[in-house]
PDB file of N, CA and C in Angstrom:
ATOM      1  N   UNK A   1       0.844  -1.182   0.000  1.00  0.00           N
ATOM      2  CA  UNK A   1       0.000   0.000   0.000  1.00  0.00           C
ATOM      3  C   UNK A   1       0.892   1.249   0.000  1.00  0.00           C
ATOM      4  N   UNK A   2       0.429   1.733  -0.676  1.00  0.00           N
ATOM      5  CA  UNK A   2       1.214   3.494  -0.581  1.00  0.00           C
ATOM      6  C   UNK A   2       0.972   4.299   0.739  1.00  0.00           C
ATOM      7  N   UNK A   3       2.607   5.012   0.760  1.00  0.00           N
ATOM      8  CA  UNK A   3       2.527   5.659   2.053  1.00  0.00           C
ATOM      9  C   UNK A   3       1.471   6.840   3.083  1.00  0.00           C
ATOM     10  N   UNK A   4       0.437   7.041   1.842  1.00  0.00           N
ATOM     11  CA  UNK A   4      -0.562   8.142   2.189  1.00  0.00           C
ATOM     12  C   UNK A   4      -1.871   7.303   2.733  1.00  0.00           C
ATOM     13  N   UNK A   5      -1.745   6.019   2.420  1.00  0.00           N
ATOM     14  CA  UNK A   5      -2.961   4.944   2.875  1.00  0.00           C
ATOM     15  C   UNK A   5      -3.279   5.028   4.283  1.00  0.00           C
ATOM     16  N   UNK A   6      -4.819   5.461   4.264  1.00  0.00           N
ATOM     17  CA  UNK A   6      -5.212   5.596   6.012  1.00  0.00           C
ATOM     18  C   UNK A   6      -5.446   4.190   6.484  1.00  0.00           C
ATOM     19  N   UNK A   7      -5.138   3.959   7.929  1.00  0.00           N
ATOM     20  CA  UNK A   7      -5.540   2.738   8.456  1.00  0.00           C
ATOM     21  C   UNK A   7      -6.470   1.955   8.028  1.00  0.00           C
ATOM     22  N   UNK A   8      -7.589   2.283   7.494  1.00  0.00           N
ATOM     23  CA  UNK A   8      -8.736   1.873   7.364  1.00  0.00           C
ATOM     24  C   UNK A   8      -8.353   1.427   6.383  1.00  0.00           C
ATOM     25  N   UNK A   9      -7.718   2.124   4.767  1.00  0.00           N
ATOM     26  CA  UNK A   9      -7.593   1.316   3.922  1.00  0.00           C
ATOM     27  C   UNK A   9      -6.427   0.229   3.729  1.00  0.00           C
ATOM     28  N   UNK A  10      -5.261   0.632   4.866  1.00  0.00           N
ATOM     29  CA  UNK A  10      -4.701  -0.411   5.119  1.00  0.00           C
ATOM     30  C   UNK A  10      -5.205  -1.937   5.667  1.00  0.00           C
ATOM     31  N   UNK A  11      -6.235  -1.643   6.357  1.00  0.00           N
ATOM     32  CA  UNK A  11      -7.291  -2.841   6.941  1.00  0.00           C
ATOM     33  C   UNK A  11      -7.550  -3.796   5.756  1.00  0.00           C
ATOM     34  N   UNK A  12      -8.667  -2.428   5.257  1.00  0.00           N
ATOM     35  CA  UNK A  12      -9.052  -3.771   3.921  1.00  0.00           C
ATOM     36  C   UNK A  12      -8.468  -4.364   3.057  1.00  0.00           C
ATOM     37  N   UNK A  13      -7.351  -3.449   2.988  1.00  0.00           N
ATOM     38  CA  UNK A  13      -6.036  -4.424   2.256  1.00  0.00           C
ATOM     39  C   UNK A  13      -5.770  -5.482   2.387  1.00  0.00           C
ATOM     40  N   UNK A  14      -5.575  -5.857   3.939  1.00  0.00           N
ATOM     41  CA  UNK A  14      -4.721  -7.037   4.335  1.00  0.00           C
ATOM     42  C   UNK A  14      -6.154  -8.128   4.733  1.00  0.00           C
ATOM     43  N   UNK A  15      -7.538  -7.597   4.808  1.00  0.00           N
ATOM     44  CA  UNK A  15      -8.335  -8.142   4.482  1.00  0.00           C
ATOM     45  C   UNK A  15      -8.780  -8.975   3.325  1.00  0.00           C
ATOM     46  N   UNK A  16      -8.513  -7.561   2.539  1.00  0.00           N
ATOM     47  CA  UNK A  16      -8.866  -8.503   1.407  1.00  0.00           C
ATOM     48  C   UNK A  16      -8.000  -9.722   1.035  1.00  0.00           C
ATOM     49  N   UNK A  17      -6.225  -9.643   1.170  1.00  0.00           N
ATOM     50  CA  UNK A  17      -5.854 -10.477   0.842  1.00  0.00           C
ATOM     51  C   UNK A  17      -5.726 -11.925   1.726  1.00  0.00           C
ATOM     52  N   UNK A  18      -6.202 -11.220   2.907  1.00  0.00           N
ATOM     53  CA  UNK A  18      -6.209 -12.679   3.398  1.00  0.00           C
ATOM     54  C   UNK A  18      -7.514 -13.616   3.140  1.00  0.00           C
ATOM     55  N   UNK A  19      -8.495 -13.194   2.931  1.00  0.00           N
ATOM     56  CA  UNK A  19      -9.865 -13.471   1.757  1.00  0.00           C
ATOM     57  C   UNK A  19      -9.433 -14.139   0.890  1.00  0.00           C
ATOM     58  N   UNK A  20      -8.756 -13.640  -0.023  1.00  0.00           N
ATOM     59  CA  UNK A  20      -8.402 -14.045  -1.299  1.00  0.00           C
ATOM     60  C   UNK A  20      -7.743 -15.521  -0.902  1.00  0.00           C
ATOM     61  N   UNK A  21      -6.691 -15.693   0.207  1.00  0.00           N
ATOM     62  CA  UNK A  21      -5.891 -16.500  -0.033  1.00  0.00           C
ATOM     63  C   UNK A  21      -6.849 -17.622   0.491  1.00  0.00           C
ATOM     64  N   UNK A  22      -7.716 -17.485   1.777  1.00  0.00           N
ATOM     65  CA  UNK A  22      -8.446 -17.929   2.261  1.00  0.00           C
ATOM     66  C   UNK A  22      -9.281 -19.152   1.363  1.00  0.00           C
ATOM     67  N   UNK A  23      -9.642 -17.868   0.106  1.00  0.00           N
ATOM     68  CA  UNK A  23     -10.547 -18.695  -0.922  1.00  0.00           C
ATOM     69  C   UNK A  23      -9.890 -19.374  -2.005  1.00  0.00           C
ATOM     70  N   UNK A  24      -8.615 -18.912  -1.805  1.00  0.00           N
ATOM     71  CA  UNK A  24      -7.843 -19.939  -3.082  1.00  0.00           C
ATOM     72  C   UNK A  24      -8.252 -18.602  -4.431  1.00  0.00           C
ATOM     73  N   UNK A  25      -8.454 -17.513  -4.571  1.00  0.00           N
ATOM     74  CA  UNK A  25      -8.517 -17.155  -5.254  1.00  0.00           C
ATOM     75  C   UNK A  25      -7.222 -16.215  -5.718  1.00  0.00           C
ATOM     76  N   UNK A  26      -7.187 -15.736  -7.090  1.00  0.00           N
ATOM     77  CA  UNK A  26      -6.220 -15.536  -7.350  1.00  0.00           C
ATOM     78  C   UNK A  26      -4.832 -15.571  -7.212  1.00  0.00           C
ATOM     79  N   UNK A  27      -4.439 -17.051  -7.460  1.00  0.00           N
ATOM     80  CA  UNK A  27      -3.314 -17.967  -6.705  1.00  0.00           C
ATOM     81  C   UNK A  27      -2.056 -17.197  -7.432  1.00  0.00           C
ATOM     82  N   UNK A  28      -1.120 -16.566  -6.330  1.00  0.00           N
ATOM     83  CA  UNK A  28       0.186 -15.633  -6.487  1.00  0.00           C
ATOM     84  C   UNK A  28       0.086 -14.678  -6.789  1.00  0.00           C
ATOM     85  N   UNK A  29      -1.747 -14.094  -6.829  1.00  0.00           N
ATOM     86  CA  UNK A  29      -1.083 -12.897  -7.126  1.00  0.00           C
ATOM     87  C   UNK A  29      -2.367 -11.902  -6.130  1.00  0.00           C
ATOM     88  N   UNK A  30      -2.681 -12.184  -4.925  1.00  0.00           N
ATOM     89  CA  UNK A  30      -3.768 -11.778  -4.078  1.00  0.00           C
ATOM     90  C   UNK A  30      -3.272 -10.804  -3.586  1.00  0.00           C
ATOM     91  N   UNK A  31      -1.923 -10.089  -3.545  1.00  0.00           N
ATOM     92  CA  UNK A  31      -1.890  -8.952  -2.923  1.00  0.00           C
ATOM     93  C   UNK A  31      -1.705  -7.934  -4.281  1.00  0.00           C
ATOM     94  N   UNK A  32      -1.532  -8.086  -5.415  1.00  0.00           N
ATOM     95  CA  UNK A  32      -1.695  -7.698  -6.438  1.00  0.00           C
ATOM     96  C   UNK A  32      -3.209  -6.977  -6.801  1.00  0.00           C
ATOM     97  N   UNK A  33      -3.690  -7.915  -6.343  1.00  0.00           N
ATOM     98  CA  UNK A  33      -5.262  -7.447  -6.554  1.00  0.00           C
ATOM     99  C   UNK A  33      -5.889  -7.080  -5.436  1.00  0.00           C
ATOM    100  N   UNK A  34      -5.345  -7.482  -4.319  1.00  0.00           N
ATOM    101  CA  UNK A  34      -5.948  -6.462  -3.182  1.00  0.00           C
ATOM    102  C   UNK A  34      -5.719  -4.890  -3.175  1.00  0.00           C
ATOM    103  N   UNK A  35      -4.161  -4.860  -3.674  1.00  0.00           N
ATOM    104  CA  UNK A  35      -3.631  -3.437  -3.786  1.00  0.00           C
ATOM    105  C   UNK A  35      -4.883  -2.818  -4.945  1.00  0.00           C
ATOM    106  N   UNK A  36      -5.046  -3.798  -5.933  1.00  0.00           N
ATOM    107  CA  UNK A  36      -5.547  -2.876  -6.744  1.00  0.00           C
ATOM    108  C   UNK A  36      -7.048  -2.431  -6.327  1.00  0.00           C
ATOM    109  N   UNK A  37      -7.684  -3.046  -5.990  1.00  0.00           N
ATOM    110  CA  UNK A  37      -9.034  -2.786  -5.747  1.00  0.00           C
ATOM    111  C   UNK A  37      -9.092  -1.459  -4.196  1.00  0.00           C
ATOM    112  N   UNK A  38      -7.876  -1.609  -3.768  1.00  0.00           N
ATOM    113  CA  UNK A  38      -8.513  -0.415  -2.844  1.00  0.00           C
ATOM    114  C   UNK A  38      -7.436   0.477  -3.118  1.00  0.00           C
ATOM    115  N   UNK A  39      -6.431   0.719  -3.685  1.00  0.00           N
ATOM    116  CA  UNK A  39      -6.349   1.753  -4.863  1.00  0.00           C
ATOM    117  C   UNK A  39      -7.595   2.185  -5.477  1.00  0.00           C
ATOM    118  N   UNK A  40      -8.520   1.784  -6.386  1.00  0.00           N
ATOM    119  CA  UNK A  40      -9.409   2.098  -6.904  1.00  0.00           C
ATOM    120  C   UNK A  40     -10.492   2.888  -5.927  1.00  0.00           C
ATOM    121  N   UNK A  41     -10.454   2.070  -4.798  1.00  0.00           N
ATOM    122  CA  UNK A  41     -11.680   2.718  -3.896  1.00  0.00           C
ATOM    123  C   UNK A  41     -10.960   4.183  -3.421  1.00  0.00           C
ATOM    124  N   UNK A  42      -9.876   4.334  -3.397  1.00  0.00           N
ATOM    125  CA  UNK A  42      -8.955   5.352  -2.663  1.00  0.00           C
ATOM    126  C   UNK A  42      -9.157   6.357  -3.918  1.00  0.00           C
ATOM    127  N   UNK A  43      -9.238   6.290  -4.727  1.00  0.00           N
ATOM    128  CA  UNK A  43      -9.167   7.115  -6.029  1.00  0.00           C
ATOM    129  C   UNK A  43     -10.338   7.205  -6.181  1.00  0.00           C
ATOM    130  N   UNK A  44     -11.458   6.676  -6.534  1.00  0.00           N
ATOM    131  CA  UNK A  44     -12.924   7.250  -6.128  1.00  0.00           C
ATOM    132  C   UNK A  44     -12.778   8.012  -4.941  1.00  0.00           C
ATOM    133  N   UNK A  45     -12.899   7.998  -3.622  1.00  0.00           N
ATOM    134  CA  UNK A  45     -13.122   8.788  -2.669  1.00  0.00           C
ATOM    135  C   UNK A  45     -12.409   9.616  -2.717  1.00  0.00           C
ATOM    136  N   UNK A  46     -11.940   9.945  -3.454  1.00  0.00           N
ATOM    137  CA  UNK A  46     -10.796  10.919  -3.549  1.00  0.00           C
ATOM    138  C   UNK A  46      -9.626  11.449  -3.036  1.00  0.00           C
ATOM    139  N   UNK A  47      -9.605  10.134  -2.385  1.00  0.00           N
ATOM    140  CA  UNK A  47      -7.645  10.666  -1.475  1.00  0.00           C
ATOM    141  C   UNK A  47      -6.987  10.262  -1.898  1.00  0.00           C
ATOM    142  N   UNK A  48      -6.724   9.976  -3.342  1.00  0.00           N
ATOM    143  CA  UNK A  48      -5.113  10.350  -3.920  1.00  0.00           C
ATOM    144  C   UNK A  48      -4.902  11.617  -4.597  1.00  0.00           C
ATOM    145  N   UNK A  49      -3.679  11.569  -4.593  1.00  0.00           N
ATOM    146  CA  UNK A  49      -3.133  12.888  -5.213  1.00  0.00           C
ATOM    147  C   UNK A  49      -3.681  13.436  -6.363  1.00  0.00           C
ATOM    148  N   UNK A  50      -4.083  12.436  -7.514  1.00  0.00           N
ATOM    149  CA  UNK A  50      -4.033  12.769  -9.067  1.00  0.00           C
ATOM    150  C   UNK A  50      -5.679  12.211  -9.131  1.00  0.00           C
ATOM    151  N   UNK A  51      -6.343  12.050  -8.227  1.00  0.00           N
ATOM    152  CA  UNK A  51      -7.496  11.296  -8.206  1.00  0.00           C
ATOM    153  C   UNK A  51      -8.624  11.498  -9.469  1.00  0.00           C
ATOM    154  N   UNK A  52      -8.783  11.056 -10.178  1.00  0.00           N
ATOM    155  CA  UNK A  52      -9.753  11.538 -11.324  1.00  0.00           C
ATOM    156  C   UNK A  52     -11.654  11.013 -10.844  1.00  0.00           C
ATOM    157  N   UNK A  53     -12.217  11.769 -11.185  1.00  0.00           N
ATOM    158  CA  UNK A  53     -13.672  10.765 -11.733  1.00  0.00           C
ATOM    159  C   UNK A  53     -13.861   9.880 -11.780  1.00  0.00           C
ATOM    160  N   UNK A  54     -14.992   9.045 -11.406  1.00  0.00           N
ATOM    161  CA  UNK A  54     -15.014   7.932 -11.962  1.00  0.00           C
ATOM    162  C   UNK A  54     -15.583   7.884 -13.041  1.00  0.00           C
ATOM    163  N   UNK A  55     -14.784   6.692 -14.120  1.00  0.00           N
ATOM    164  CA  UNK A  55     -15.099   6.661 -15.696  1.00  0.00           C
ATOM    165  C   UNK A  55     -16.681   6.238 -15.780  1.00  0.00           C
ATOM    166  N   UNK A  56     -17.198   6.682 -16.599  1.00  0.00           N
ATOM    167  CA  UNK A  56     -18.963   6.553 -16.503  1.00  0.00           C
ATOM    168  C   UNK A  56     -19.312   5.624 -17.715  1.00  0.00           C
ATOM    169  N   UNK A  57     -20.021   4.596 -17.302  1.00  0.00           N
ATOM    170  CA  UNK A  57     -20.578   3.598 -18.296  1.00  0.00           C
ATOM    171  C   UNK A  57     -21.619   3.869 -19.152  1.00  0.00           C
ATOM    172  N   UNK A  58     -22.004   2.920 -20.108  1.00  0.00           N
ATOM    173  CA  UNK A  58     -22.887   3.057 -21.325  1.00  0.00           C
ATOM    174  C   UNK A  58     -23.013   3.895 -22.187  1.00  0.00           C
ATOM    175  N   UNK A  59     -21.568   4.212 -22.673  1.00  0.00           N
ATOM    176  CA  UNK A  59     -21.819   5.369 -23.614  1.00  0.00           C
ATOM    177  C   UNK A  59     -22.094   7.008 -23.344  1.00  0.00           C
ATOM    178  N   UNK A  60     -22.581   7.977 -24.338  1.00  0.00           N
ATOM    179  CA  UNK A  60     -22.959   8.725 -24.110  1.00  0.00           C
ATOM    180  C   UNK A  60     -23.713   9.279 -22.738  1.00  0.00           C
ATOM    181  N   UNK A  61     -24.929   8.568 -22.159  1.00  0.00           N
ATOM    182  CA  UNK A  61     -25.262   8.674 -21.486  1.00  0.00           C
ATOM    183  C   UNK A  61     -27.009   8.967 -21.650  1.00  0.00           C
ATOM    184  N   UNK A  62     -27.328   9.066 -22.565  1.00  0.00           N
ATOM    185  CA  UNK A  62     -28.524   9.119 -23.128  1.00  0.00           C
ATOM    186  C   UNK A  62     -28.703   8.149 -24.081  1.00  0.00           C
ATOM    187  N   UNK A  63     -30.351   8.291 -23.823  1.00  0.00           N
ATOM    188  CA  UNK A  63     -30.605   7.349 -25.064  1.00  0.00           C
ATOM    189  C   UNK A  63     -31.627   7.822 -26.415  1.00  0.00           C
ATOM    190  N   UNK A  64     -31.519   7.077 -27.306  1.00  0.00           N
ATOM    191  CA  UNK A  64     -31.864   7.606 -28.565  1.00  0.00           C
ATOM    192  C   UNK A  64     -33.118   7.117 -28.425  1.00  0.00           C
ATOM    193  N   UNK A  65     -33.858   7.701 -29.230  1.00  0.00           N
ATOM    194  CA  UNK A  65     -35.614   7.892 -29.225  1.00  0.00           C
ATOM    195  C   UNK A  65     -35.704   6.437 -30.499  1.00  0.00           C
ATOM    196  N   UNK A  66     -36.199   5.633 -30.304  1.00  0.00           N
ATOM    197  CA  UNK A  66     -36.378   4.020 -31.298  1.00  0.00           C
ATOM    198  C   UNK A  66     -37.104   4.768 -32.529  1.00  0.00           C
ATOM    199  N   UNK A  67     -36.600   5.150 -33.695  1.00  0.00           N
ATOM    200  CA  UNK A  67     -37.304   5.342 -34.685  1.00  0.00           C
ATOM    201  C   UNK A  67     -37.640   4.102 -35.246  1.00  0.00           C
ATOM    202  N   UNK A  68     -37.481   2.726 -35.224  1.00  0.00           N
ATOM    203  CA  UNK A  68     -37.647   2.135 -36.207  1.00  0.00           C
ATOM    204  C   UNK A  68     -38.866   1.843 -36.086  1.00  0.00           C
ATOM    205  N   UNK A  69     -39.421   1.415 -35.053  1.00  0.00           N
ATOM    206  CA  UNK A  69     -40.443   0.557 -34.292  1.00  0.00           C
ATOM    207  C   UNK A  69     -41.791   2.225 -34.805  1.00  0.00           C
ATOM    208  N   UNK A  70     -42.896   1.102 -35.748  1.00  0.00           N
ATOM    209  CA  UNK A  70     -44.104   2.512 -35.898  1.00  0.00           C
ATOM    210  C   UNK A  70     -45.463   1.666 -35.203  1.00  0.00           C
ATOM    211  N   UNK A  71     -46.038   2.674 -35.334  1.00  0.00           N
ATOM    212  CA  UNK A  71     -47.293   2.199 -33.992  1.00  0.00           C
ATOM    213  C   UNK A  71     -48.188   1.522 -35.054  1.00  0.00           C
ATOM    214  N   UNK A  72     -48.570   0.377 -34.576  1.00  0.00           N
ATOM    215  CA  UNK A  72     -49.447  -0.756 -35.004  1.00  0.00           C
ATOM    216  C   UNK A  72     -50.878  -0.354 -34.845  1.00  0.00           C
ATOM    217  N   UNK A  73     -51.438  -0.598 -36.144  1.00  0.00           N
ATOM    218  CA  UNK A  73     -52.936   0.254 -36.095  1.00  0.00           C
ATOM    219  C   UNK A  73     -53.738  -1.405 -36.815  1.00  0.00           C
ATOM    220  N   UNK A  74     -54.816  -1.247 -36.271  1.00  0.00           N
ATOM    221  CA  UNK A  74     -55.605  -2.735 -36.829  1.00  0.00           C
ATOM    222  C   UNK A  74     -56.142  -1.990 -38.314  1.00  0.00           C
ATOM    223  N   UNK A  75     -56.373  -3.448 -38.827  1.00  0.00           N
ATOM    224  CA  UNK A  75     -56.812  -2.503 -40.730  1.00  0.00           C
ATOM    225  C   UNK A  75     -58.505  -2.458 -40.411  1.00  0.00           C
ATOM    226  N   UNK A  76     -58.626  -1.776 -41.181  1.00  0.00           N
ATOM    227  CA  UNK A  76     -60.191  -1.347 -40.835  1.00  0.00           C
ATOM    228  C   UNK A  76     -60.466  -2.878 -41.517  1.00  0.00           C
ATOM    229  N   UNK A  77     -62.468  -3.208 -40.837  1.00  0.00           N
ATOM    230  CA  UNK A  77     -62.987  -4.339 -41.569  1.00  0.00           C
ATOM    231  C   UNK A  77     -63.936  -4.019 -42.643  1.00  0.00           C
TER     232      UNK A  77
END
């Protein structure tokens, strides 16, 4: 963990990786991915230095109005 890491995220660090090892998951490389995932949380909440946004999913962010689809009318009898 980097030297600016508060206790707390030092916690879940060594949480998480002892989880990981616990579960057999990600075999050799659980502190690799512990670091990374609360890096990530540390950079959302914003206590790193260079901290950006979080990147926003689905595109644009709007959605387009369905032109294809036309409204179904019964035929006269």
């Amino acid at each position: 963990m980097p030297k600016g890491a508060s206790p707390k995220r030092e916690r879940e660090y060594k949480e998480l990786e002892h989880k990981f090892e616990e579960e057999g998951r990600y075999p050799g490389r659980e502190e690799e991915v512990a670091a990374r995932i609360v890096n990530k949380q540390r950079a959302e909440a914003g206590e790193t230095k260079d901290s950006k946004p979080p990147a926003r999913r689905g595109g644009t962010g709007h959605r387009r109005a369905n032109t294809t689809r036309t409204a179904r009318r019964s035929k006269p009898s």
